[in-house]
Each structure stands twice: as structure tokens, then as C-alpha cells.
PDB file of N, CA and C in Angstrom:
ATOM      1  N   UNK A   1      39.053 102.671   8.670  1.00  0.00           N
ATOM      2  CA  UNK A   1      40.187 102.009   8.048  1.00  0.00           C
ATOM      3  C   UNK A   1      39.686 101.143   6.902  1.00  0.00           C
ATOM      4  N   UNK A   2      40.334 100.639   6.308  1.00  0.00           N
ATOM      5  CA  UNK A   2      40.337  99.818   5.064  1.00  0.00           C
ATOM      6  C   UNK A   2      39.976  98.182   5.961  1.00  0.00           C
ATOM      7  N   UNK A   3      39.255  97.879   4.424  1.00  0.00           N
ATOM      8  CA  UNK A   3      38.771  96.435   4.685  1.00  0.00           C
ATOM      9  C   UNK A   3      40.114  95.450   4.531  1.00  0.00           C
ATOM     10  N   UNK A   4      41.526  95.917   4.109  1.00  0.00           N
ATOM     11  CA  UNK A   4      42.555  94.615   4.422  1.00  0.00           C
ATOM     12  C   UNK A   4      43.367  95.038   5.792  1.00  0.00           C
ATOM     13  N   UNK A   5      43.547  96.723   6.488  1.00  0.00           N
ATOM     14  CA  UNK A   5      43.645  97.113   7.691  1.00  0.00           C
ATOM     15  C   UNK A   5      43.135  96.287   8.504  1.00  0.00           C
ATOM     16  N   UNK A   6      41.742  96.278   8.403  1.00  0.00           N
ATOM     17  CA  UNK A   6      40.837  95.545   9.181  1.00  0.00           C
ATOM     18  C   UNK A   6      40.803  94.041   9.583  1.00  0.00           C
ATOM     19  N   UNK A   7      41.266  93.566   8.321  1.00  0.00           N
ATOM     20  CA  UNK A   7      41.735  92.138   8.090  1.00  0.00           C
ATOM     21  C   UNK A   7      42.620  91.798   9.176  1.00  0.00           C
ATOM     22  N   UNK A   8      43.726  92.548   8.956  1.00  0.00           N
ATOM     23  CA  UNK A   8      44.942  92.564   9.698  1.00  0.00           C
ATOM     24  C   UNK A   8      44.784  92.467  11.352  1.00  0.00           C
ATOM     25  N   UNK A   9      44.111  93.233  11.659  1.00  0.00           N
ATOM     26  CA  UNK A   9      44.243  93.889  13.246  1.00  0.00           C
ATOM     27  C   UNK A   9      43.143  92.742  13.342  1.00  0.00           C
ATOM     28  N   UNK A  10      42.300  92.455  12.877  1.00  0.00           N
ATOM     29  CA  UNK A  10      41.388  90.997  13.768  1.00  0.00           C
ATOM     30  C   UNK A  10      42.085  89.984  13.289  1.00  0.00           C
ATOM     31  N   UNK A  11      42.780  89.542  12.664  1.00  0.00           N
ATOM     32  CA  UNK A  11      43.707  88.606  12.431  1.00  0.00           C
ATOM     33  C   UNK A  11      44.388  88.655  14.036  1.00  0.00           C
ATOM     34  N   UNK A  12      45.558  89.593  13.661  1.00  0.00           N
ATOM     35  CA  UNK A  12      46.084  89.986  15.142  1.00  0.00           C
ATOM     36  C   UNK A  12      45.687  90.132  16.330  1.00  0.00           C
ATOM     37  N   UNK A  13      44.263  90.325  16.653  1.00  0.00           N
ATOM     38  CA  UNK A  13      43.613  90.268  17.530  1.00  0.00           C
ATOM     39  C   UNK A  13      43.093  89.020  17.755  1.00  0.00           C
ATOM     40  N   UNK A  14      42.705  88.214  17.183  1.00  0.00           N
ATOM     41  CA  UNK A  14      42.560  86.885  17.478  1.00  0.00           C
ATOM     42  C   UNK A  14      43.862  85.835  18.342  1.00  0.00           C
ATOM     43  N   UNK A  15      44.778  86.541  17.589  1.00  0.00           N
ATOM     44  CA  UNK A  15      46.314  85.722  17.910  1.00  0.00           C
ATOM     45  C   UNK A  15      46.140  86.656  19.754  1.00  0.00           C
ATOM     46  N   UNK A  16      45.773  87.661  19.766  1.00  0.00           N
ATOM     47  CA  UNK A  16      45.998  87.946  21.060  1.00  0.00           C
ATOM     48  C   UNK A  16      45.518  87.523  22.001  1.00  0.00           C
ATOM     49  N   UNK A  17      44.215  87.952  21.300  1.00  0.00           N
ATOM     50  CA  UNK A  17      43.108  87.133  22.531  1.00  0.00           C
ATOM     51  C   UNK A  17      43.439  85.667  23.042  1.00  0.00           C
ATOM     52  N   UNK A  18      43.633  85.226  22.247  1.00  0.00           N
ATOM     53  CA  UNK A  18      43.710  83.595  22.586  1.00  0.00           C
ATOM     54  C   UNK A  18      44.953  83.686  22.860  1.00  0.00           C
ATOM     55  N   UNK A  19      46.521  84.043  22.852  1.00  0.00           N
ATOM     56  CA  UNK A  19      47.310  84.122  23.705  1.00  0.00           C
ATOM     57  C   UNK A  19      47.224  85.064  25.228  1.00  0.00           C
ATOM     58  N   UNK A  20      46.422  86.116  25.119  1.00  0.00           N
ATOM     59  CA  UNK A  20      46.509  86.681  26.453  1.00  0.00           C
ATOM     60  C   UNK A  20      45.045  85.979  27.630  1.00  0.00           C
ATOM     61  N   UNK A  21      44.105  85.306  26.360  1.00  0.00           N
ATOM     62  CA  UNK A  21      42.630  84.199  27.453  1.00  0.00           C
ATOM     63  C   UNK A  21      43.693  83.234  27.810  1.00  0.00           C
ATOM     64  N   UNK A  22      45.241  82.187  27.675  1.00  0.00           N
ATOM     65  CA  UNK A  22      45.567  81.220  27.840  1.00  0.00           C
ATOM     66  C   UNK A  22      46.739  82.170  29.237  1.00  0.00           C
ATOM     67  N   UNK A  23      47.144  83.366  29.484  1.00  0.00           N
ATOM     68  CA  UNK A  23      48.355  83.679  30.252  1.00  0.00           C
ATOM     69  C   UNK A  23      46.922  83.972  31.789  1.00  0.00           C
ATOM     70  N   UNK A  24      45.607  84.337  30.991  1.00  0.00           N
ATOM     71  CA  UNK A  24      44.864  84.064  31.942  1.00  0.00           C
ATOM     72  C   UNK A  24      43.975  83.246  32.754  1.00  0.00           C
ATOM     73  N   UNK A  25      44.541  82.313  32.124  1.00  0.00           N
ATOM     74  CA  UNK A  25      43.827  81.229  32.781  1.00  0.00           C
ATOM     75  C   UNK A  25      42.245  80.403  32.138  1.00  0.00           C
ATOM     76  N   UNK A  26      41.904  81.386  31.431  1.00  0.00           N
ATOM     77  CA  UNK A  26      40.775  81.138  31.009  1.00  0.00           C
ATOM     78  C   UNK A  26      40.389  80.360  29.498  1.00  0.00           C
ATOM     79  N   UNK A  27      39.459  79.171  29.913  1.00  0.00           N
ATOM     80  CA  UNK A  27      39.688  78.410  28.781  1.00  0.00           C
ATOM     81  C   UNK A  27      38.400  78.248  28.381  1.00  0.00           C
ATOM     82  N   UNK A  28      38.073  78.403  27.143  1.00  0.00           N
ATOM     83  CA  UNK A  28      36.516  78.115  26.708  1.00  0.00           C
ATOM     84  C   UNK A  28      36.032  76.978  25.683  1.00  0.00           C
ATOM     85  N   UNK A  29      35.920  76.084  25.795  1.00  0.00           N
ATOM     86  CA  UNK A  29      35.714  74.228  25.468  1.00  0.00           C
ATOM     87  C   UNK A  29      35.855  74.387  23.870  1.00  0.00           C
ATOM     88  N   UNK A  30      36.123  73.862  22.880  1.00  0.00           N
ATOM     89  CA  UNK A  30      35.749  73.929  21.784  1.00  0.00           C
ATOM     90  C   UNK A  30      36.029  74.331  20.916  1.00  0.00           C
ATOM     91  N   UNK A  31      35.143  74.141  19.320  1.00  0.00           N
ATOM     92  CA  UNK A  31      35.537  75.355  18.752  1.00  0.00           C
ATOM     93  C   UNK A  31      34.810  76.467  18.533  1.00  0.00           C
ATOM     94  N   UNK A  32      33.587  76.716  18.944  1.00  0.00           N
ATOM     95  CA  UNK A  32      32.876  77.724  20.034  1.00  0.00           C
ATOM     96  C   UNK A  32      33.382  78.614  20.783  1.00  0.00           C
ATOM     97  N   UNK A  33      34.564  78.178  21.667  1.00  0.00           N
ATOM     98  CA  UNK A  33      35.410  78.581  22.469  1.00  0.00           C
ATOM     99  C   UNK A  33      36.272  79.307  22.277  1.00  0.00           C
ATOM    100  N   UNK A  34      37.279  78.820  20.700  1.00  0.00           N
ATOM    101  CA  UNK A  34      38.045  79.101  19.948  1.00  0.00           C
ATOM    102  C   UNK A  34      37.425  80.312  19.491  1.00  0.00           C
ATOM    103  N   UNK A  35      36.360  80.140  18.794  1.00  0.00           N
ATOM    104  CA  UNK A  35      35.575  81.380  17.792  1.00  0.00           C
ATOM    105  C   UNK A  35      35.471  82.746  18.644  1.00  0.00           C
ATOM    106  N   UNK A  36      35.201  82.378  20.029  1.00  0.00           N
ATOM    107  CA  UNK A  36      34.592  83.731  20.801  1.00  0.00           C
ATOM    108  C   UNK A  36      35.722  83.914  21.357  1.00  0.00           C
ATOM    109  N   UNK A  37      36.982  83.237  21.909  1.00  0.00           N
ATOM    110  CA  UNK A  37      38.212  83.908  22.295  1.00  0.00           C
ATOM    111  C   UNK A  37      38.586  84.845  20.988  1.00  0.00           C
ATOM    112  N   UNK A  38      38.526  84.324  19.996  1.00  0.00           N
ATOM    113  CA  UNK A  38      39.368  85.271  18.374  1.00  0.00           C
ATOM    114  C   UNK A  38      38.824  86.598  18.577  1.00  0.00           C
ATOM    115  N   UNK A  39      36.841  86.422  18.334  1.00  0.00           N
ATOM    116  CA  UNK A  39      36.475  87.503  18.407  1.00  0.00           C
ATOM    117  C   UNK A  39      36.313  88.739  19.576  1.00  0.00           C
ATOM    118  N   UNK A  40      36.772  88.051  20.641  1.00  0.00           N
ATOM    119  CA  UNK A  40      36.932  89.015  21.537  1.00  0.00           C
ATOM    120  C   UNK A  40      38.293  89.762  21.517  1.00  0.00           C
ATOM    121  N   UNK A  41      39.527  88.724  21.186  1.00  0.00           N
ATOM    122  CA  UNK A  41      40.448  89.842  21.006  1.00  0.00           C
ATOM    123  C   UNK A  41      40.676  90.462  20.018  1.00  0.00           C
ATOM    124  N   UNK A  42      39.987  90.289  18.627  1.00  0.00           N
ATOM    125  CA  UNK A  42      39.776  90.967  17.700  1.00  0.00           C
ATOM    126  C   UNK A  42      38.815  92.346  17.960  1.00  0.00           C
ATOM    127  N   UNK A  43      37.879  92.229  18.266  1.00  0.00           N
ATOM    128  CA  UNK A  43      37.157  93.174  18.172  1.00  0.00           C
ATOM    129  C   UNK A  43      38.187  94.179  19.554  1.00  0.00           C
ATOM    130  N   UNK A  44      38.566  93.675  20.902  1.00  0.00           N
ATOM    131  CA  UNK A  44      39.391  94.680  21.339  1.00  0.00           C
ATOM    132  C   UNK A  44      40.728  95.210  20.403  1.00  0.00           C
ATOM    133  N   UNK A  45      41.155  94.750  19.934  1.00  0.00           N
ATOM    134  CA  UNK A  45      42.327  95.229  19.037  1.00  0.00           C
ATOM    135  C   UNK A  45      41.946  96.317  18.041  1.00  0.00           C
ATOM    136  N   UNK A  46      40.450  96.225  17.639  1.00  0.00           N
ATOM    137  CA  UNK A  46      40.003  96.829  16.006  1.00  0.00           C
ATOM    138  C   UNK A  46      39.340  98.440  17.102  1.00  0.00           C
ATOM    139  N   UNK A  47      38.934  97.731  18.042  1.00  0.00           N
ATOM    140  CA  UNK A  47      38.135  99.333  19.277  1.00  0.00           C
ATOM    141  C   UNK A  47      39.790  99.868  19.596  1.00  0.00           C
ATOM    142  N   UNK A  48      40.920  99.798  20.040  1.00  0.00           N
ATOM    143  CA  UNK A  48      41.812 100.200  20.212  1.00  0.00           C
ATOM    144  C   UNK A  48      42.210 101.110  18.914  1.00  0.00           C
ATOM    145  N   UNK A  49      42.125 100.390  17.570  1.00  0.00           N
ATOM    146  CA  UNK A  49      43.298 101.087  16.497  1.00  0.00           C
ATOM    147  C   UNK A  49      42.018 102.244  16.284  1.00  0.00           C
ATOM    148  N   UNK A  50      40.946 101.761  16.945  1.00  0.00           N
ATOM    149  CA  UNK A  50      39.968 103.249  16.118  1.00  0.00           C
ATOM    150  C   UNK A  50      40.459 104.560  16.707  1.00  0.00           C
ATOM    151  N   UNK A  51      40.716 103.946  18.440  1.00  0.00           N
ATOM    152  CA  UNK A  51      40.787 104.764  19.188  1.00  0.00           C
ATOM    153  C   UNK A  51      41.895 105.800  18.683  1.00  0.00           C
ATOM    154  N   UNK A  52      43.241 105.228  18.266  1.00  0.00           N
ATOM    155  CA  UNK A  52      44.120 105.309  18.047  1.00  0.00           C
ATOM    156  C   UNK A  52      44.082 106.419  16.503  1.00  0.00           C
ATOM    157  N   UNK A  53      43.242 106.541  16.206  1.00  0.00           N
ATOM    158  CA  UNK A  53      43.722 106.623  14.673  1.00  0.00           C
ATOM    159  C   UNK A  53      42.327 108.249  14.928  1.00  0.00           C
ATOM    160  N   UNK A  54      41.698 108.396  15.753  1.00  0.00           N
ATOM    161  CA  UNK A  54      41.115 109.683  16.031  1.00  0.00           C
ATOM    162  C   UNK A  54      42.038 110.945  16.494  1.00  0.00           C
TER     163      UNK A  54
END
């Protein structure tokens, strides 16, 4: 995908992660915490649209 695609879906994936780490309970101190919740639901969101787009 394109580098503003890409933009997008870890954008969006950040918003997820850190809304679906908070419906789970799970909280990580900081902004450390903050950074690695984004990138975890980013990077699941960006492994999904690849999936998606094969």
C-alpha cells in the first residue's frame, strides 16, 4: 500500500489499540505505555489490511 494508506490504518490502529487495551483492562504507565499501546494496534491493523488486500 501507499505511504498515506499506511498513514491512515496506523493512525487508526493506534485509536484502536488504545481503545480496545482500555475495554481490556490493560493499562501500561506512561508515555512509554501510550507509545507501545499505538504501536501494537497499529501494526495489528496494518498485518490485517495486508492480509486483506492479498
Amino acid at each position: 500500500m501507499g505511504f498515506i494508506m499506511n498513514l491512515v490504518l496506523g493512525l487508526f490502529g493506534g485509536v484502536l489499540g488504545g481503545w480496545l487495551f482500555d475495554q481490556l483492562g490493560i493499562t501500561w504507565g506512561g508515555t512509554l505505555g501510550q507509545l507501545g499501546t499505538a504501536i501494537v494496534g497499529a501494526v495489528a491493523i496494518l498485518w490485517i489490511a495486508s492480509l486483506i488486500k492479498k
